[in-house]
Protein backbone atom coordinates (compact mmCIF):
# COMPACT_ATOMS: atom_id res chain seq x y z
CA UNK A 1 -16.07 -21.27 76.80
CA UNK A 2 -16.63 -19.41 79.49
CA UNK A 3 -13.08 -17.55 79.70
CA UNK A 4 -13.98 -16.97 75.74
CA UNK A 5 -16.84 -15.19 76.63
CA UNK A 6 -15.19 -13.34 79.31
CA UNK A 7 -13.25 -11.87 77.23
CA UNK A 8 -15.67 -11.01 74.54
CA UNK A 9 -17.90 -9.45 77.10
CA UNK A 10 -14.85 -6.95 78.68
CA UNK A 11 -13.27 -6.33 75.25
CA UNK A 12 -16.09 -5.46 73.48
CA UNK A 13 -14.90 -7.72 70.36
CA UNK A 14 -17.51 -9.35 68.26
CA UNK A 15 -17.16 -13.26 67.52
CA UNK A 16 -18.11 -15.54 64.98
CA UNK A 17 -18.65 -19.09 65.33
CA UNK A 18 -18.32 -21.33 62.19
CA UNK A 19 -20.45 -24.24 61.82
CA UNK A 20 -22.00 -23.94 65.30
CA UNK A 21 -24.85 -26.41 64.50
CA UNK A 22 -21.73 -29.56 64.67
CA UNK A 23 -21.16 -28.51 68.07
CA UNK A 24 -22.61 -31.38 70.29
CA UNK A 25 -26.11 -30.51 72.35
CA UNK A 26 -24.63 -30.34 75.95
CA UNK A 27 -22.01 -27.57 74.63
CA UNK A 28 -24.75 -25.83 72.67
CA UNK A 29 -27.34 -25.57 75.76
CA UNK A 30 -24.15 -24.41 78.32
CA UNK A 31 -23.19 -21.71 75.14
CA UNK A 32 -27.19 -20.89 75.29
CA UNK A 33 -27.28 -19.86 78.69
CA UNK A 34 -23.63 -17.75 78.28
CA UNK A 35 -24.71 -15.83 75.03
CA UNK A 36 -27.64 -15.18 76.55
CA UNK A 37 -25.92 -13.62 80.46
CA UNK A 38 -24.39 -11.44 78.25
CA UNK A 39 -27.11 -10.28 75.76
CA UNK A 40 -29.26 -9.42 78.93
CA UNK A 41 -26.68 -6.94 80.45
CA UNK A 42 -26.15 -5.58 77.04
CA UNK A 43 -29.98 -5.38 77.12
CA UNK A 44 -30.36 -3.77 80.19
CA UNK A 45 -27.45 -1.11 79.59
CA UNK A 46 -25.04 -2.49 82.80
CA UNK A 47 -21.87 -0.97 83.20
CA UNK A 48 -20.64 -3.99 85.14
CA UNK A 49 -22.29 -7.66 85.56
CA UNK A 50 -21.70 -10.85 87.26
CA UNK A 51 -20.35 -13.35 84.87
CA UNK A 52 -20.10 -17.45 85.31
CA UNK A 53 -18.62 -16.21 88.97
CA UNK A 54 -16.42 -13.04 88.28
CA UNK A 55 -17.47 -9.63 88.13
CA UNK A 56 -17.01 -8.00 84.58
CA UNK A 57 -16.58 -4.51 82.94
CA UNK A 58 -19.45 -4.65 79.89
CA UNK A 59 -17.99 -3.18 76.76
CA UNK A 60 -21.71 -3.52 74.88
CA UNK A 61 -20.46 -3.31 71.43
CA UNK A 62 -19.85 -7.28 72.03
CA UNK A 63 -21.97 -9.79 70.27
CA UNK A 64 -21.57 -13.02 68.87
CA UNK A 65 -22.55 -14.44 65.01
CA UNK A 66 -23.05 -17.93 64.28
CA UNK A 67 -23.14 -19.50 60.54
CA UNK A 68 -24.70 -23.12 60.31
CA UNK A 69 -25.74 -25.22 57.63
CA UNK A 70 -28.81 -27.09 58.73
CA UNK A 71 -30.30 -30.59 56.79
CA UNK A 72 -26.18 -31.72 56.35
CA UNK A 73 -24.98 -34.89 58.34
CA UNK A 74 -23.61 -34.58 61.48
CA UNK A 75 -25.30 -31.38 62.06
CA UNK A 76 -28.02 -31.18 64.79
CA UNK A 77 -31.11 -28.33 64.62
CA UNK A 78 -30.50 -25.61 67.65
CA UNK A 79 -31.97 -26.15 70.53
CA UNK A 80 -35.43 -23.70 71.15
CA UNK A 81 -33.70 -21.30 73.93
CA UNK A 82 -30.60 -20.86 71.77
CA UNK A 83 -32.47 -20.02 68.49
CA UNK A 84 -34.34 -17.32 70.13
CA UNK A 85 -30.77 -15.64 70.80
CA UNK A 86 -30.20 -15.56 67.28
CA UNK A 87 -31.72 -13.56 64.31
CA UNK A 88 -31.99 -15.85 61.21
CA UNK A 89 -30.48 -14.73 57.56
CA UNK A 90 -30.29 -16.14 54.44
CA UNK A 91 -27.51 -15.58 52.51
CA UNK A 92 -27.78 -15.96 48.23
CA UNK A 93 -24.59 -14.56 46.99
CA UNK A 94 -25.04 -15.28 43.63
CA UNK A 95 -29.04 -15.39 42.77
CA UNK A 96 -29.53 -17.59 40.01
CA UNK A 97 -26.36 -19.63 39.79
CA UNK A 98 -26.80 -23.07 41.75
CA UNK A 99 -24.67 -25.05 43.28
CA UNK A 100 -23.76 -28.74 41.53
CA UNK A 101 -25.35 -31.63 43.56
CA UNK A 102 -23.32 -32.99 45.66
């Protein structure tokens, strides 16, 4: 992940993950602490920052999107220090039609 982010971070590309709440715990706490290195120097307006080793170029139109679809099996709630990375939406398309049970 972290050549992923690497990338992101010096491109200036935006990413979305899909489903990021199936991704197991250890991944999700080591993705935590990446999104997070990166918001900070975004944050702070760096030129340049130290990243996972490597010194970077910050492009700071970079940022990252997750979707998730919390309550399903096999899906796991976000741990507390990756949550606060992350501004919550809800998303109703269609208001008033509902979905068949499953």
């Amino acid at each position: 992940m972290a050549k992923f982010f690497k990338g992101l971070a010096s491109s200036g590309a935006w990413a979305c993950f899909d489903e990021f709440n199936r991704i197991n715990l250890e991944v999700l706490s080591v993705v935590a602490q990446q999104v997070m290195e990166i918001q900070l120097a975004v944050k702070a307006k760096l030129r340049t920052f130290t990243f996972e080793g490597s010194e970077l170029r910050l492009r700071p139109s970079c940022n990252v999107f997750i979707t998730m679809n919390p309550g399903y099996a096999g899906r796991s709630e976000l741990p507390d220090n990756l949550k606060a990375l992350f501004n919550g939406i809800v998303s109703d398309l269609f208001p008033g039609v509902q979905l068949p049970p499953p």
